[in-house]
C-alpha atoms as a PDB file:
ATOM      1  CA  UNK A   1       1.736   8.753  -4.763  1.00  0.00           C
ATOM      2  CA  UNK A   2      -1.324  10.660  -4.031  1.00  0.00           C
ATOM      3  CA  UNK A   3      -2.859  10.157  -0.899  1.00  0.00           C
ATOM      4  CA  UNK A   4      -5.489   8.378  -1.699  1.00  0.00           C
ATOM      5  CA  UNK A   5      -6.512   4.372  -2.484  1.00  0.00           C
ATOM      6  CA  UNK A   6      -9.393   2.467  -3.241  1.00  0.00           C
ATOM      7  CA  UNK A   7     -11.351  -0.674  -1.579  1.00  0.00           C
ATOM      8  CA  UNK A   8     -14.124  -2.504  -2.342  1.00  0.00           C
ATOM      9  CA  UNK A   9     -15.721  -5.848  -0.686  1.00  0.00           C
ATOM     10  CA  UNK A  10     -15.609  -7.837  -3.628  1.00  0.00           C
ATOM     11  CA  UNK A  11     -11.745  -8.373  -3.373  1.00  0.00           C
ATOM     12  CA  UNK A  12     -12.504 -10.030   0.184  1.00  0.00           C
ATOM     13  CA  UNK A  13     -12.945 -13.463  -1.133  1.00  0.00           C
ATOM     14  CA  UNK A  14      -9.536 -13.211  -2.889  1.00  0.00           C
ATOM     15  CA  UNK A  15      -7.554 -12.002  -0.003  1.00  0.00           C
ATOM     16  CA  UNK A  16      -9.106 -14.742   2.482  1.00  0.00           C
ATOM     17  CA  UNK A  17      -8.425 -17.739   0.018  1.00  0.00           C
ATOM     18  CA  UNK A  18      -4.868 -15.887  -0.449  1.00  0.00           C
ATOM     19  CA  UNK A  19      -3.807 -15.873   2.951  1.00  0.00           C
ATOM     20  CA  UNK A  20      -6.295 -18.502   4.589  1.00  0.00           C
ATOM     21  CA  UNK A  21      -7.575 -16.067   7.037  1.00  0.00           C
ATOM     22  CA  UNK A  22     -11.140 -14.667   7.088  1.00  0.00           C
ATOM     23  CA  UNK A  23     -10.505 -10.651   5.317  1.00  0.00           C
ATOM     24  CA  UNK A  24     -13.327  -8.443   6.271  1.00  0.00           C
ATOM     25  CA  UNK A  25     -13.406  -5.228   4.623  1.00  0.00           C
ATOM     26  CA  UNK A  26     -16.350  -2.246   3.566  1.00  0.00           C
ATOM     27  CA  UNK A  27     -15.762  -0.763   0.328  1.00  0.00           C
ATOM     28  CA  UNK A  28     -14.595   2.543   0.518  1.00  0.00           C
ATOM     29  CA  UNK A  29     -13.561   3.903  -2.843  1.00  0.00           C
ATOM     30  CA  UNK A  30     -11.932   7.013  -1.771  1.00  0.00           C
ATOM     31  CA  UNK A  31      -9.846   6.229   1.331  1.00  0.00           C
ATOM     32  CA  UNK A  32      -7.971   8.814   2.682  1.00  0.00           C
ATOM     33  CA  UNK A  33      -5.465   9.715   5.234  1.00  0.00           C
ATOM     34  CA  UNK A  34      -5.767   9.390   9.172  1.00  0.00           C
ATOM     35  CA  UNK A  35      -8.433   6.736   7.994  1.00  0.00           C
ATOM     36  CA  UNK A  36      -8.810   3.099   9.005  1.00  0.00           C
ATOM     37  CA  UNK A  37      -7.305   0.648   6.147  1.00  0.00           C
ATOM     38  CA  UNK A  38      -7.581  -3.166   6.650  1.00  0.00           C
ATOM     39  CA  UNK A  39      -4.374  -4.834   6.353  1.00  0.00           C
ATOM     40  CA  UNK A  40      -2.195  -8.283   6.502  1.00  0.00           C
ATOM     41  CA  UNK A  41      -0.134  -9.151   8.983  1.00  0.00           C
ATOM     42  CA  UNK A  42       1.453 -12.137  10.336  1.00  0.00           C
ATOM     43  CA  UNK A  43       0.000 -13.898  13.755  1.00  0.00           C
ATOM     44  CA  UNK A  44       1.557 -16.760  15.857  1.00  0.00           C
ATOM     45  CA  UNK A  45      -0.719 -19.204  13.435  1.00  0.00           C
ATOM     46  CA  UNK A  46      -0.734 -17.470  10.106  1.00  0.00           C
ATOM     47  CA  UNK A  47      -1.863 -14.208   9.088  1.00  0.00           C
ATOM     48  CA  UNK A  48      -4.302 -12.300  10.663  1.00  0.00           C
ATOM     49  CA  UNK A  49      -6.590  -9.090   9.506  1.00  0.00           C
ATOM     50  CA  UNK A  50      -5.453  -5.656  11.326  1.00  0.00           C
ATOM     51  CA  UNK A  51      -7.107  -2.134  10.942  1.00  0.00           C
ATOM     52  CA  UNK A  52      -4.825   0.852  11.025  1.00  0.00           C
ATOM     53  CA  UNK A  53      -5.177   4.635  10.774  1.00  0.00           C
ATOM     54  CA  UNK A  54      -3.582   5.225   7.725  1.00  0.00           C
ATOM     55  CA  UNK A  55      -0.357   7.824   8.985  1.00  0.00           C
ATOM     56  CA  UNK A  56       1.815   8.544  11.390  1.00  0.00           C
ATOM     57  CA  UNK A  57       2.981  12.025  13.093  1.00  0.00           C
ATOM     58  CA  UNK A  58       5.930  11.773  15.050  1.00  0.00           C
ATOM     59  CA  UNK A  59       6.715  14.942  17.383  1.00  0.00           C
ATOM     60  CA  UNK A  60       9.232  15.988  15.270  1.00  0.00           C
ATOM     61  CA  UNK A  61       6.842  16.615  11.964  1.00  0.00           C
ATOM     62  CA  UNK A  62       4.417  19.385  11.440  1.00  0.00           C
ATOM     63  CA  UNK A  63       1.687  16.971   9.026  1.00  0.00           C
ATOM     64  CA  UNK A  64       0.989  13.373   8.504  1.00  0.00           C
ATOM     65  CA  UNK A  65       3.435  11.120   7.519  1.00  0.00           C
ATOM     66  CA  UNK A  66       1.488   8.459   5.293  1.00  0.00           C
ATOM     67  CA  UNK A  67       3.706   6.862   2.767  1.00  0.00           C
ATOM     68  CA  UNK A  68       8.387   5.925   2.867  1.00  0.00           C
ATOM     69  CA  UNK A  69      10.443   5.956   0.326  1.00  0.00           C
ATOM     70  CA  UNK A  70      11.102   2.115  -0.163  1.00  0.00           C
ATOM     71  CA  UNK A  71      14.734   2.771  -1.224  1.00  0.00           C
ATOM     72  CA  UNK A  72      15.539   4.325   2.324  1.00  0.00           C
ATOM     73  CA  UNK A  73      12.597   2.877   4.758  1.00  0.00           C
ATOM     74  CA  UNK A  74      15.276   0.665   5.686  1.00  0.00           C
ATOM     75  CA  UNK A  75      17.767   3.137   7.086  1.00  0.00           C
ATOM     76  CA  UNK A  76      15.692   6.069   8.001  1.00  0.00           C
ATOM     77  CA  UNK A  77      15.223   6.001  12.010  1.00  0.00           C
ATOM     78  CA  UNK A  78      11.322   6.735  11.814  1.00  0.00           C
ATOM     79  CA  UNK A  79      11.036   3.432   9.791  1.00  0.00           C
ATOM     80  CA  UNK A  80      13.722   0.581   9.841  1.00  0.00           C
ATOM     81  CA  UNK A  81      12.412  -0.896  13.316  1.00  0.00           C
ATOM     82  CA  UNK A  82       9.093  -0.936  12.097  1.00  0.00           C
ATOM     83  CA  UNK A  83      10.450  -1.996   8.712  1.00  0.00           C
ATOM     84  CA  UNK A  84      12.641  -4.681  10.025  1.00  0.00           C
ATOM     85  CA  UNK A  85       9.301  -6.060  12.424  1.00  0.00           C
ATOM     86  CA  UNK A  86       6.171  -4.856  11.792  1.00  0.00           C
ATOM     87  CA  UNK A  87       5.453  -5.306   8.320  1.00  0.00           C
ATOM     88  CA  UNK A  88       2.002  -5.358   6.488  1.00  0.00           C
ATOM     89  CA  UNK A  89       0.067  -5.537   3.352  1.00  0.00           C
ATOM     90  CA  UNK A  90      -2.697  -3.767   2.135  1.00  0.00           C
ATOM     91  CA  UNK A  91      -5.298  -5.035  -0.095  1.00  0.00           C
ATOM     92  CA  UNK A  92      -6.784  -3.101  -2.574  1.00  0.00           C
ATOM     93  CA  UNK A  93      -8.266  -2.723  -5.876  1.00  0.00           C
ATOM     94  CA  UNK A  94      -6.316   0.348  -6.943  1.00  0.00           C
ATOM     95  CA  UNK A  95      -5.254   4.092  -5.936  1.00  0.00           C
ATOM     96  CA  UNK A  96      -6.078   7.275  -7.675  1.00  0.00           C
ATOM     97  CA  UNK A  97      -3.941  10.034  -9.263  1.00  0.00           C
ATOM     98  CA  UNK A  98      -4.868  13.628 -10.241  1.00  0.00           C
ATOM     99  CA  UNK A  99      -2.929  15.485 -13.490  1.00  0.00           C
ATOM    100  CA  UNK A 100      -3.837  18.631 -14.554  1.00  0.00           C
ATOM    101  CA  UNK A 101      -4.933  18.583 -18.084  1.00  0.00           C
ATOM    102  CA  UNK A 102      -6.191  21.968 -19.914  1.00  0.00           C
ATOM    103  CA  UNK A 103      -6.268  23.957 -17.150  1.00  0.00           C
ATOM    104  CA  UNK A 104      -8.701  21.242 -14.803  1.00  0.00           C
ATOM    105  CA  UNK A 105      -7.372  18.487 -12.259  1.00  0.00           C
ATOM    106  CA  UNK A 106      -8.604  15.360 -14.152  1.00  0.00           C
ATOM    107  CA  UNK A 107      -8.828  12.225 -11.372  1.00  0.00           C
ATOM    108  CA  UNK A 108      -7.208   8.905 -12.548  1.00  0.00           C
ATOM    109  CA  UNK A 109      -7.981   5.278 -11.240  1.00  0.00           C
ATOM    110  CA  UNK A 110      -4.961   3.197 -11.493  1.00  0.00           C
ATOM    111  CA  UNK A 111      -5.926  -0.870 -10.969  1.00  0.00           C
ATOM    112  CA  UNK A 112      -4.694  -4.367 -11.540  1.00  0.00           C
ATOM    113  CA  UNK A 113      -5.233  -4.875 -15.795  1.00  0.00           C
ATOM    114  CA  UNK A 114      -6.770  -8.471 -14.523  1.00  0.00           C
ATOM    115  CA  UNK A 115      -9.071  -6.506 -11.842  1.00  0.00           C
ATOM    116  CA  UNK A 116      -7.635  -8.084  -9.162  1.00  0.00           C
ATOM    117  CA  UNK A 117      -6.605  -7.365  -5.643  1.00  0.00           C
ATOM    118  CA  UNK A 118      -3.557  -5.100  -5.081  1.00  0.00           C
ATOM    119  CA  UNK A 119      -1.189  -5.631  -2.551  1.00  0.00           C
ATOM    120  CA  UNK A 120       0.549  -2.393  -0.796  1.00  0.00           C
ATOM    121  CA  UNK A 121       3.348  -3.302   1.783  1.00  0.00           C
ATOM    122  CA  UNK A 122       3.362  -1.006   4.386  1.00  0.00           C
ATOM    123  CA  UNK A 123       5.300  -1.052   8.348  1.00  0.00           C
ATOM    124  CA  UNK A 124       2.418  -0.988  10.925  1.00  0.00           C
ATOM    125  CA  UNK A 125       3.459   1.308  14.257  1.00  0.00           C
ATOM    126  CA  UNK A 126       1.467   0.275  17.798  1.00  0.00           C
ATOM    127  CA  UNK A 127       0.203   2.771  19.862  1.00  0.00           C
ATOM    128  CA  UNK A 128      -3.081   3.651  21.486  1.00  0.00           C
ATOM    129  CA  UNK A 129      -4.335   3.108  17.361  1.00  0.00           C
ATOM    130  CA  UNK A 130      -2.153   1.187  15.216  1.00  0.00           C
ATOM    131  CA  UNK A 131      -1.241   3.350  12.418  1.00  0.00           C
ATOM    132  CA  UNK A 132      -0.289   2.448   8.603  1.00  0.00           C
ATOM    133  CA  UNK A 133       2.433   4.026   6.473  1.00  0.00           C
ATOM    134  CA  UNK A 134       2.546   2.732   2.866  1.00  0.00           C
ATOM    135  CA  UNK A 135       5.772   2.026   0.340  1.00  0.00           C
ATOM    136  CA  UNK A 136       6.184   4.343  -2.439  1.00  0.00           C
ATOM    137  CA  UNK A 137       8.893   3.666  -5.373  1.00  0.00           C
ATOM    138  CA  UNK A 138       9.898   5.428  -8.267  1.00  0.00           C
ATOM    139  CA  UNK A 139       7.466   4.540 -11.153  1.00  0.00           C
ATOM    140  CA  UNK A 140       7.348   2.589 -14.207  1.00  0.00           C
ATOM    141  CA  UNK A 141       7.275   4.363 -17.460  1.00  0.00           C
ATOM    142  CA  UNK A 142       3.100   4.519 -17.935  1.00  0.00           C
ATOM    143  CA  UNK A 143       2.347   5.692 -14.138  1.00  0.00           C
ATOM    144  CA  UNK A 144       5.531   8.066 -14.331  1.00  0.00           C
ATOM    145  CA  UNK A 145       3.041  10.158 -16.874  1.00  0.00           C
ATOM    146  CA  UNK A 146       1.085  10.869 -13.900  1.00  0.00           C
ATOM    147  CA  UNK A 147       3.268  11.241 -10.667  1.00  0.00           C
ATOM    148  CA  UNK A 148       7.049  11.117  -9.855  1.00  0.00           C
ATOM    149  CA  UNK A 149       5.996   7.992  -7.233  1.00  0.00           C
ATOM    150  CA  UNK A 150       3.560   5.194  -7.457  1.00  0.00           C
ATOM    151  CA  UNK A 151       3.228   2.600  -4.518  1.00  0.00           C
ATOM    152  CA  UNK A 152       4.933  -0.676  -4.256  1.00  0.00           C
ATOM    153  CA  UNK A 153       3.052  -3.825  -5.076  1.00  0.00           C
ATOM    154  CA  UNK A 154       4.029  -7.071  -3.835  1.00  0.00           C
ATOM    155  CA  UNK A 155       2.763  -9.758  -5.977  1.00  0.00           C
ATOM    156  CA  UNK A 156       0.730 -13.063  -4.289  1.00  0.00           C
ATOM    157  CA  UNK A 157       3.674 -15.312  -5.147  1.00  0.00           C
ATOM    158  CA  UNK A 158       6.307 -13.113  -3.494  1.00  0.00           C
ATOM    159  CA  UNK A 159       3.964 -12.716   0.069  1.00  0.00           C
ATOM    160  CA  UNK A 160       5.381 -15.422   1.985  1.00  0.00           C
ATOM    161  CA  UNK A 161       9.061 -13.800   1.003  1.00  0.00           C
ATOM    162  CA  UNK A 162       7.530 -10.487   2.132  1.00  0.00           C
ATOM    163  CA  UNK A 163       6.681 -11.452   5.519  1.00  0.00           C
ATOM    164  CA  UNK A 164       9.409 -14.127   6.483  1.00  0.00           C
ATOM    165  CA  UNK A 165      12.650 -12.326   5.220  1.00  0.00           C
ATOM    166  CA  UNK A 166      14.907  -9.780   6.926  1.00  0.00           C
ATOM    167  CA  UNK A 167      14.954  -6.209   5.265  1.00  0.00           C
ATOM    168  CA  UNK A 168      17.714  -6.566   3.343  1.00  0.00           C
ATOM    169  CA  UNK A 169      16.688 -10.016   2.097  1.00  0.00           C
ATOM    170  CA  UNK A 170      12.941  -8.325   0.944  1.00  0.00           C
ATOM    171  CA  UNK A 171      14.933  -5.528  -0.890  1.00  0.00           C
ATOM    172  CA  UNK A 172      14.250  -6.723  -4.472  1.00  0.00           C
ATOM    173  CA  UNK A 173      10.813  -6.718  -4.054  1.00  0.00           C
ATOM    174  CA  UNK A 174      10.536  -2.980  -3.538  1.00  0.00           C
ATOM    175  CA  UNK A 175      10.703  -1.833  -7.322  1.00  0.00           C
ATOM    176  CA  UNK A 176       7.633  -1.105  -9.345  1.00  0.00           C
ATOM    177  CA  UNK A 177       5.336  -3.344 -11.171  1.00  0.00           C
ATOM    178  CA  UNK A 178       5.634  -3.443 -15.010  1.00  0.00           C
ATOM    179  CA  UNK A 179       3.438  -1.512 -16.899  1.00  0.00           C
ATOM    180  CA  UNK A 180       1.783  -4.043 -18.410  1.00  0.00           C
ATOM    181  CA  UNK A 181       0.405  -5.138 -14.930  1.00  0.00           C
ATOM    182  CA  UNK A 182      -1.482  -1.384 -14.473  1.00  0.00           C
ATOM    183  CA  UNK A 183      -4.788  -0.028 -15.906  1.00  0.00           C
ATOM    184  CA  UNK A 184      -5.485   3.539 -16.649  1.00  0.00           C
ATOM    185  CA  UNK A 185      -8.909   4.941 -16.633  1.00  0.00           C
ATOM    186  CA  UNK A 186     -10.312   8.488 -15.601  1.00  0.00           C
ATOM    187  CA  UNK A 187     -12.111   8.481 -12.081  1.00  0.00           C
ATOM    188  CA  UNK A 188     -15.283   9.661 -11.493  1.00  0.00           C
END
């Protein structure tokens, strides 16, 4: 997955009524890393909104760590205790893609084929800033034309599972979405 995602206010509504928790968020259709992504977390009464600087960098690595491999965030010792408790989602309404095509880098939105809100699971990590890492996978056959990973969704009815199972238990929902489920377009 390329390192950048897209946001816009309109999905708000949505992700409130989703979650029954106010979701404040300003559209920014070209968010990046080391910038602030609103997210979903769980709170002693629910879920509650949390803004995190999207990337970590431990002492150990030389750039920004922004997205795990879902098939070993659960083993891998910079992950699996955030993995195991600290667990997120990120809304948004899609995440962009570049693919060089007669000799130019041609920009491609991927987004829900409904145009609805996307959900990223990512493992939040508490610090001075809390900071975001995202899930990638291996893709499904249309997105795989693009890039060798595309992010994990996890759909609305599988949120509650998300958040209240153990890391082995939330396993099967770390595959991609069909194809069916993703639009195509070129980006501006």
């Amino acid at each position: 997955m390329c390192g950048r995602f897209s946001v816009v206010d309109k999905i708000a509504p949505i992700v409130s009524n989703l979650f029954n928790t106010p979701f404040k968020v300003m559209t920014n259709s070209n968010c990046s890393p080391s910038q602030f992504a609103a997210t979903i977390t769980t709170a002693q009464s629910g879920y509650q909104q949390i803004n995190a600087a999207w990337g970590i960098k431990p002492n150990w690595s030389k750039k920004l760590i922004i997205n795990a491999q879902s098939e070993t965030v659960e083993t891998k010792p910079t992950f699996k205790q955030a993995f195991q408790h600290q667990r997120c989602l990120v809304p948004c309404n899609g995440w962009y893609e570049w693919r060089t095509e007669e000799g130019k880098k041609v920009k491609y939105l991927f987004e829900h084929a409904d145009q609805m809100p996307l959900y990223m699971p990512g493992i939040l990590f508490k610090h001075e800033i809390t900071e975001l890492v995202t899930l990638t996978t291996t893709p499904n056959t249309k997105c795989g034309e693009y890039h060798k990973r595309m992010p994990v969704f996890i759909l609305p009815e599988h949120t509650e599972h998300w958040f209240n199972s153990n890391s082995k238990q939330v396993a099967p929902l770390l595959e991609h979405v069909s194809d069916e489920m993703i639009n195509i377009c070129k980006a501006d």
